[in-house]
N, C-alpha and C. Protein backbone atom coordinates (compact mmCIF):
# COMPACT_ATOMS: atom_id res chain seq x y z
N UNK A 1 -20.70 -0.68 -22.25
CA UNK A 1 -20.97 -0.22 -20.89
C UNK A 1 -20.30 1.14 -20.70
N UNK A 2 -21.01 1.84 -20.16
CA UNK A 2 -20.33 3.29 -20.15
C UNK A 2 -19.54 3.37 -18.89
N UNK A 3 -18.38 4.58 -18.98
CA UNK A 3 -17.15 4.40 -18.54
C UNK A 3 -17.50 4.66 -16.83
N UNK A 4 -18.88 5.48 -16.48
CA UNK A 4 -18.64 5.28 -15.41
C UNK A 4 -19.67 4.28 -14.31
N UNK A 5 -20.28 3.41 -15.45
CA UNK A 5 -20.87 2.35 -14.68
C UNK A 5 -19.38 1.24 -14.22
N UNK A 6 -18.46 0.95 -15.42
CA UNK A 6 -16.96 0.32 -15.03
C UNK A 6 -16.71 0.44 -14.28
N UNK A 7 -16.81 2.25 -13.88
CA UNK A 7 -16.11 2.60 -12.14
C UNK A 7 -16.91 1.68 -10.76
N UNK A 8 -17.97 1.85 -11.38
CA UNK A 8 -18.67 1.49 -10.04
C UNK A 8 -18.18 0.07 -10.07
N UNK A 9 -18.38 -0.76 -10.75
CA UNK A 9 -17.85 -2.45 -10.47
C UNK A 9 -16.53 -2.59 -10.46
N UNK A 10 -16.13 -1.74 -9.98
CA UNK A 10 -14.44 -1.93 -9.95
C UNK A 10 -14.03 -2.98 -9.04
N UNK A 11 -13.10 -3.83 -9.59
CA UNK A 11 -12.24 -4.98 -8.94
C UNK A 11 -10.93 -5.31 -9.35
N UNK A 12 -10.13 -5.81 -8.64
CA UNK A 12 -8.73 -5.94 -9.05
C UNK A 12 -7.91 -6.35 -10.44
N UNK A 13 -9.02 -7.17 -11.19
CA UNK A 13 -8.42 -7.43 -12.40
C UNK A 13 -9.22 -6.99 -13.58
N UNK A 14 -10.38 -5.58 -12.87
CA UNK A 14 -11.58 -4.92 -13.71
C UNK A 14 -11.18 -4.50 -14.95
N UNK A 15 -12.12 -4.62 -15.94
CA UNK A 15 -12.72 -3.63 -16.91
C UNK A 15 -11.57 -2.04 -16.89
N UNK A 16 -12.59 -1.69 -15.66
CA UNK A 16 -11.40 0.07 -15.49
C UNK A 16 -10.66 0.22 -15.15
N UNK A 17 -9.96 -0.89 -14.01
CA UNK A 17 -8.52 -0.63 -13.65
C UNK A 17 -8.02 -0.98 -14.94
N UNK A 18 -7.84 -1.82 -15.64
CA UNK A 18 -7.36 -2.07 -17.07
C UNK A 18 -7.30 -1.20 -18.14
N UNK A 19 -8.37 -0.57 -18.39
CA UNK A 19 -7.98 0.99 -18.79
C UNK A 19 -7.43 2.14 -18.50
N UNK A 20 -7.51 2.52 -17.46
CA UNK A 20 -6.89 3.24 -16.74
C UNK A 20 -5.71 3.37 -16.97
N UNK A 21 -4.86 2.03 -16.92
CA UNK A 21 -3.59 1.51 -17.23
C UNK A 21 -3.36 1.77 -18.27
N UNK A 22 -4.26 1.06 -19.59
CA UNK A 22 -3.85 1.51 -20.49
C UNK A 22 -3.58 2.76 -20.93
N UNK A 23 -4.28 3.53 -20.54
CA UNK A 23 -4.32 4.88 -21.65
C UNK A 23 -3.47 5.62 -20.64
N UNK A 24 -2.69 5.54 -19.57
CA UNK A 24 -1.79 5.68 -18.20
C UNK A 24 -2.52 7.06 -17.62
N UNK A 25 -3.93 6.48 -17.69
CA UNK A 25 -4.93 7.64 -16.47
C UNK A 25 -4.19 7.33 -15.06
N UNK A 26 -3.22 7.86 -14.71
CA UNK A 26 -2.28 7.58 -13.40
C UNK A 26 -3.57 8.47 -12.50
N UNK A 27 -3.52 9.73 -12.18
CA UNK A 27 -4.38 10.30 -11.67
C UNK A 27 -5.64 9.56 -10.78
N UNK A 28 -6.33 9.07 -11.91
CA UNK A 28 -7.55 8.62 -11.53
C UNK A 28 -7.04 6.55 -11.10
N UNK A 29 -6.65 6.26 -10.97
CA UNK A 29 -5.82 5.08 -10.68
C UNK A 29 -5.19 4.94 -9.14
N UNK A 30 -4.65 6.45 -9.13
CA UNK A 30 -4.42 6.81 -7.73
C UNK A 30 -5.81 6.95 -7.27
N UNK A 31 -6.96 7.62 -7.56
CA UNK A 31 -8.28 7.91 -6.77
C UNK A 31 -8.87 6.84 -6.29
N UNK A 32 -8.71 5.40 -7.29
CA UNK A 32 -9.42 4.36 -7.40
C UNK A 32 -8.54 3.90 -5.99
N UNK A 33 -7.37 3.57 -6.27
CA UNK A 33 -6.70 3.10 -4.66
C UNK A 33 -7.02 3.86 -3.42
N UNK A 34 -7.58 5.32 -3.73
CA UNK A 34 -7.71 5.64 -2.21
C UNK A 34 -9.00 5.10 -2.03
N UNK A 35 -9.83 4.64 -2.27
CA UNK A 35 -11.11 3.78 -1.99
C UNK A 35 -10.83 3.07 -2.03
N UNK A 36 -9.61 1.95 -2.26
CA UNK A 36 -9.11 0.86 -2.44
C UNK A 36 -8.22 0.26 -1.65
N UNK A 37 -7.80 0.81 -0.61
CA UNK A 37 -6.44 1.14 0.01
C UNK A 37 -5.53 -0.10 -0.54
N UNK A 38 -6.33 -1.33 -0.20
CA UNK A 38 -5.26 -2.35 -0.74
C UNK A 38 -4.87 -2.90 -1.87
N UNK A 39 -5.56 -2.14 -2.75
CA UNK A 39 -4.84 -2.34 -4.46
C UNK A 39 -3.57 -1.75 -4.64
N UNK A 40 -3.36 -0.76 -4.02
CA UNK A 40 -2.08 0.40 -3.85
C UNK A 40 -1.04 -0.85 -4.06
N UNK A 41 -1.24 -1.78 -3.00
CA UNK A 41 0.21 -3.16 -3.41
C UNK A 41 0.48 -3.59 -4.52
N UNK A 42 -0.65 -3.97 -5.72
CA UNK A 42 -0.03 -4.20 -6.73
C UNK A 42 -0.43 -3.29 -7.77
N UNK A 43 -0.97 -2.03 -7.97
CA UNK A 43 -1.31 -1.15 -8.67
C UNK A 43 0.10 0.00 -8.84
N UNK A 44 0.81 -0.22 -7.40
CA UNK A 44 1.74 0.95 -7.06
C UNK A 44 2.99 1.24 -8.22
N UNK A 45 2.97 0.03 -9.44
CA UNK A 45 4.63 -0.05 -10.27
C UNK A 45 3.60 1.56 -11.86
N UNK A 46 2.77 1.51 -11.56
CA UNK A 46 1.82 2.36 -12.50
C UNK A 46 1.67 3.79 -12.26
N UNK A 47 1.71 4.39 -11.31
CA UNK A 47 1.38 5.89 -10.98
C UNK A 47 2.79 6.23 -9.81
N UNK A 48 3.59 5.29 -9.89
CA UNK A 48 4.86 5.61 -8.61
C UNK A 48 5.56 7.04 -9.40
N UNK A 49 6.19 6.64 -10.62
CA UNK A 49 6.76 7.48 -11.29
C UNK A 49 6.16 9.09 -11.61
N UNK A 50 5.02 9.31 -11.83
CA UNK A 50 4.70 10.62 -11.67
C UNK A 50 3.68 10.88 -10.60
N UNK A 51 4.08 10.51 -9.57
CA UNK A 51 3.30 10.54 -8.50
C UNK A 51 3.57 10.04 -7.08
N UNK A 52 4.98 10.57 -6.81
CA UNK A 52 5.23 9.24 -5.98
C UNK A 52 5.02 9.74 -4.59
N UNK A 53 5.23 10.80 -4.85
CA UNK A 53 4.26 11.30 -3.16
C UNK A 53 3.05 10.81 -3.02
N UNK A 54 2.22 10.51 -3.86
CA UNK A 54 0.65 10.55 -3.65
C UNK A 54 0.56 8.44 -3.20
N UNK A 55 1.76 7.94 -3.80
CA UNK A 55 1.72 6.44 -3.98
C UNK A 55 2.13 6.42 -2.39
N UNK A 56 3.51 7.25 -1.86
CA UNK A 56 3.93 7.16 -0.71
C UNK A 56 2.76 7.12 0.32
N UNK A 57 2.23 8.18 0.38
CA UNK A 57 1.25 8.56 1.42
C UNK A 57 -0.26 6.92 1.08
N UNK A 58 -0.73 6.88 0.36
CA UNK A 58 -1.78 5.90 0.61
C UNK A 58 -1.03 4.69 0.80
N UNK A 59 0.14 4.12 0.45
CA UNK A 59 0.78 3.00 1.18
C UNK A 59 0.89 2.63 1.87
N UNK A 60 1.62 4.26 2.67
CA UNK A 60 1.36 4.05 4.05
C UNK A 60 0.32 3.85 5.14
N UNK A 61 -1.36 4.67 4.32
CA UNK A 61 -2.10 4.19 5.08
C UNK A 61 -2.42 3.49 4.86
N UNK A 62 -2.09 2.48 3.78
CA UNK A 62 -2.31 1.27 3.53
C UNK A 62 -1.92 0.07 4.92
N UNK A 63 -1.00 0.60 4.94
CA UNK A 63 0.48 -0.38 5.92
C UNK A 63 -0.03 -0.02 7.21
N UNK A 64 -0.76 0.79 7.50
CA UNK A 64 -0.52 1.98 9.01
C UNK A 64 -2.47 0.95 9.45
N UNK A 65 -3.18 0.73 8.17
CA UNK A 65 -4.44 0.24 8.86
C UNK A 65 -4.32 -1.00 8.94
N UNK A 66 -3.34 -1.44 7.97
CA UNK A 66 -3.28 -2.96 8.57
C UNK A 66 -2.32 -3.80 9.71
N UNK A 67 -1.49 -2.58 9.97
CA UNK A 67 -0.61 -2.65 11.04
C UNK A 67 -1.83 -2.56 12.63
N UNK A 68 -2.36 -1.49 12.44
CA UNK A 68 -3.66 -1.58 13.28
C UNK A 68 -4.58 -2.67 13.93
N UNK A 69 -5.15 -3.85 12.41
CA UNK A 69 -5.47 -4.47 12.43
C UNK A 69 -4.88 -6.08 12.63
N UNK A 70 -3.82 -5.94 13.13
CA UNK A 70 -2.78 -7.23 13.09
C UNK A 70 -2.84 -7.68 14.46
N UNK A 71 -2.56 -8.81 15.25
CA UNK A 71 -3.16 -9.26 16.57
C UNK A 71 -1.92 -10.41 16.73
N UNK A 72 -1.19 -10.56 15.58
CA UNK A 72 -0.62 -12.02 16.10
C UNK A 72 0.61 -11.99 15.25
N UNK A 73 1.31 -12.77 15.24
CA UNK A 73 2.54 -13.12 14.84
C UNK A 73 2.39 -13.54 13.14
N UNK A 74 1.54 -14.00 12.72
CA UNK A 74 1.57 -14.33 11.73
C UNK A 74 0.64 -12.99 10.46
N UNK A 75 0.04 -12.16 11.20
CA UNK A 75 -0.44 -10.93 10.97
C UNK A 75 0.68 -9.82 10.82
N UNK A 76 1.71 -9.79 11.59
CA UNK A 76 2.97 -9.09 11.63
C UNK A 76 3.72 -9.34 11.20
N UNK A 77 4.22 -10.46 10.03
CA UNK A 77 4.29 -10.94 9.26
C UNK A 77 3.62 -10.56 7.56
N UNK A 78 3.06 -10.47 7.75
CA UNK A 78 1.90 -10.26 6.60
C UNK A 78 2.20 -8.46 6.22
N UNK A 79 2.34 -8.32 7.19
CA UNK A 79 2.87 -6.63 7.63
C UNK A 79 3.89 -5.85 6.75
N UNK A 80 4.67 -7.07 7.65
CA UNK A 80 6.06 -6.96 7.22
C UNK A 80 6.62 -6.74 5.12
N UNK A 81 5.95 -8.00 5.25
CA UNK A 81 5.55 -8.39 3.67
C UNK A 81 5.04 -7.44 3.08
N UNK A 82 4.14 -6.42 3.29
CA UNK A 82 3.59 -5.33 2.61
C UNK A 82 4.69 -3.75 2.68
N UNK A 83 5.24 -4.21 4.04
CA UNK A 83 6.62 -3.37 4.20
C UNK A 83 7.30 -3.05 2.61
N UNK A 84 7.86 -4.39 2.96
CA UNK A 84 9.03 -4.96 1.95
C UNK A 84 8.35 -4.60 0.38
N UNK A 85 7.33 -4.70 -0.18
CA UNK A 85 6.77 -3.99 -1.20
C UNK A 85 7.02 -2.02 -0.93
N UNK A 86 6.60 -1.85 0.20
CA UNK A 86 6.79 -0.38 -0.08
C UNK A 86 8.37 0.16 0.04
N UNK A 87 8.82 -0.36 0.40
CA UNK A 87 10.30 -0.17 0.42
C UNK A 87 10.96 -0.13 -0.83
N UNK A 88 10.42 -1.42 -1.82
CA UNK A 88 10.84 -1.36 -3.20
C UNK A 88 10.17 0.17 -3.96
N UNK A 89 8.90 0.38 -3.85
CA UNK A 89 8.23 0.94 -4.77
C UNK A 89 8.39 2.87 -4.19
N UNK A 90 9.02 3.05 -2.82
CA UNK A 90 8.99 4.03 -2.17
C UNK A 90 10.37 4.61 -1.79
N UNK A 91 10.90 3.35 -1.66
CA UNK A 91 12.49 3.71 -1.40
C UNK A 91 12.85 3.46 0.39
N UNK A 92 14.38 3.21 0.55
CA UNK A 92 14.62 2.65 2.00
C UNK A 92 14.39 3.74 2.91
N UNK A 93 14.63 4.95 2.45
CA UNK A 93 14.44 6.45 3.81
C UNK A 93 13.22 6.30 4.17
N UNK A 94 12.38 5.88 3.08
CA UNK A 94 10.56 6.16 3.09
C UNK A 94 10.10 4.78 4.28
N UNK A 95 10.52 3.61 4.10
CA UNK A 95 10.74 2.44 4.78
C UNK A 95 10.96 2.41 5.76
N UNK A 96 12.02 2.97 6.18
CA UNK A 96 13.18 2.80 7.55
C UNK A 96 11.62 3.91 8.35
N UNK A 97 11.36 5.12 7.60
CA UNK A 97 10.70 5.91 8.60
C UNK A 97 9.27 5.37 9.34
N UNK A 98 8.90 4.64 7.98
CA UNK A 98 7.60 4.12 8.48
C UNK A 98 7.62 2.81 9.44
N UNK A 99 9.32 2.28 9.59
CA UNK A 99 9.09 1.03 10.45
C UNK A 99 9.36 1.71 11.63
N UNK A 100 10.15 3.15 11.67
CA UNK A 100 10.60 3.52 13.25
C UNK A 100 8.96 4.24 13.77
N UNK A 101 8.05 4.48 12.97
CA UNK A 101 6.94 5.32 13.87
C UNK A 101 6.18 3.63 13.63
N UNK A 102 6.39 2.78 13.52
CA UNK A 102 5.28 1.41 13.72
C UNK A 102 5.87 1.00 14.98
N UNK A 103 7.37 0.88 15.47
CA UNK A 103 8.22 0.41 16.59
C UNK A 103 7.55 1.51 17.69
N UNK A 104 7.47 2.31 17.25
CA UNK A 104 7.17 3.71 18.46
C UNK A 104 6.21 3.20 18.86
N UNK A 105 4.59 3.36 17.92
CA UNK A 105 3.28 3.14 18.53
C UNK A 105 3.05 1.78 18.80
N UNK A 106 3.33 0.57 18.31
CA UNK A 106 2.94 -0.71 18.95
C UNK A 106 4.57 -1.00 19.82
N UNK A 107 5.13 -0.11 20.83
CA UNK A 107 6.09 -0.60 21.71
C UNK A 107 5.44 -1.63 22.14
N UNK A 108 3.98 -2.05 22.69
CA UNK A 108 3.49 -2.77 23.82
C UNK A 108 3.55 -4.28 22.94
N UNK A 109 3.91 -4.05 21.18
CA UNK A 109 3.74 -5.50 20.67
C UNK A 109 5.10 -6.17 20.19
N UNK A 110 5.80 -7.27 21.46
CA UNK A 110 7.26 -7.29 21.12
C UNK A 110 7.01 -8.31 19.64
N UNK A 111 6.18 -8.66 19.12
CA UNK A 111 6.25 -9.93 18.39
C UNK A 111 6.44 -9.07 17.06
N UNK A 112 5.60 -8.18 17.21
CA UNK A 112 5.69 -7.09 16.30
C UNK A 112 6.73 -6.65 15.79
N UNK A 113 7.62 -5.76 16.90
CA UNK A 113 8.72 -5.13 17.04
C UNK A 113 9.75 -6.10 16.34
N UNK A 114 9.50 -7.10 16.87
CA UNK A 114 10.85 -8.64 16.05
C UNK A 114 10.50 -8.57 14.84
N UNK A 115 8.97 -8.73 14.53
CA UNK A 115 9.31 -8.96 13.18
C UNK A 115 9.83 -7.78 12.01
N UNK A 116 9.49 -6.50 12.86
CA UNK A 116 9.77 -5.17 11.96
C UNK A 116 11.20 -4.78 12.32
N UNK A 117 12.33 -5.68 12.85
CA UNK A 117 13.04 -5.60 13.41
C UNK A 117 14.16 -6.69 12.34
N UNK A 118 13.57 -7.58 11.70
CA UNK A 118 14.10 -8.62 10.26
C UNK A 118 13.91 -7.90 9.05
N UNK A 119 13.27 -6.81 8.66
CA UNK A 119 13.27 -6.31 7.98
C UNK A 119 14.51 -5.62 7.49
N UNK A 120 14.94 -6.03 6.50
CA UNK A 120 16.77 -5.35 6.14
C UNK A 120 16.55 -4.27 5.09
C-alpha cells in the first residue's frame, strides 16, 4: 500500500502512525496530531523532545477544546486528567499557565474551578 494511501486511513494504532515512529518522522507525526488533536495524549512522549513548542501548543488546544466541550463534573474531571498528562510531557510553568487562563474563562463553572483547583 503506498505511503500516502496509509495517511489517509490513519488511526491510533495505524499502519503510519507506526512508521512514522519508527523511522522518528517527528515532523510529520506532529502534522498527523494537528488533524488529530486527540492523539497528541498519547503520541506526545515521540516528537516532545525536538519539538516541544509545537507538542506544547496543540496540547493545549487539545485541552482548551475539550475544556470547551465539558458540561459536568465528571467531564472536568476527564479535563483534569488530560491536564495531568500535559504537565508531565510539557512541564509545571506550562501547566500552572494553562490551568490559570481555564480558571479565568470558565469563572462562571465552580465545579470546574474545584476540580482544576486538585490539580498539584
Amino acid at each position: 500500500m503506498p505511503f500516502s494511501l496509509l495517511k489517509m486511513k490513519a488511526s491510533p494504532s495505524n499502519t503510519y502512525v507506526q512508521i512514522l515512529i519508527q523511522e522518528k518522522k517527528y515532523e510529520k507525526l506532529l502534522d498527523y496530531c494537528k488533524n488529530h488533536l486527540y492523539e497528541i495524549e498519547t503520541l506526545h512522549p515521540y516528537p516532545v523532545k525536538p519539538y516541544p513548542a509545537e507538542v506544547k501548543r496543540i496540547f493545549t488546544a487539545y485541552i482548551e477544546n475539550e475544556a470547551e466541550h465539558s458540561s459536568n463534573r465528571s467531564h472536568y474531571r476527564q479535563v483534569c486528567h488530560k491536564i495531568r498528562t500535559f504537565k508531565t510531557a510539557c512541564g509545571k510553568p506550562a501547566a500552572g499557565l494553562l490551568i490559570g487562563k481555564l480558571k479565568e474563562e470558565y469563572i462562571r463553572r465552580p465545579a470546574f474551578i474545584d476540580e482544576l483547583s486538585k490539580i498539584k
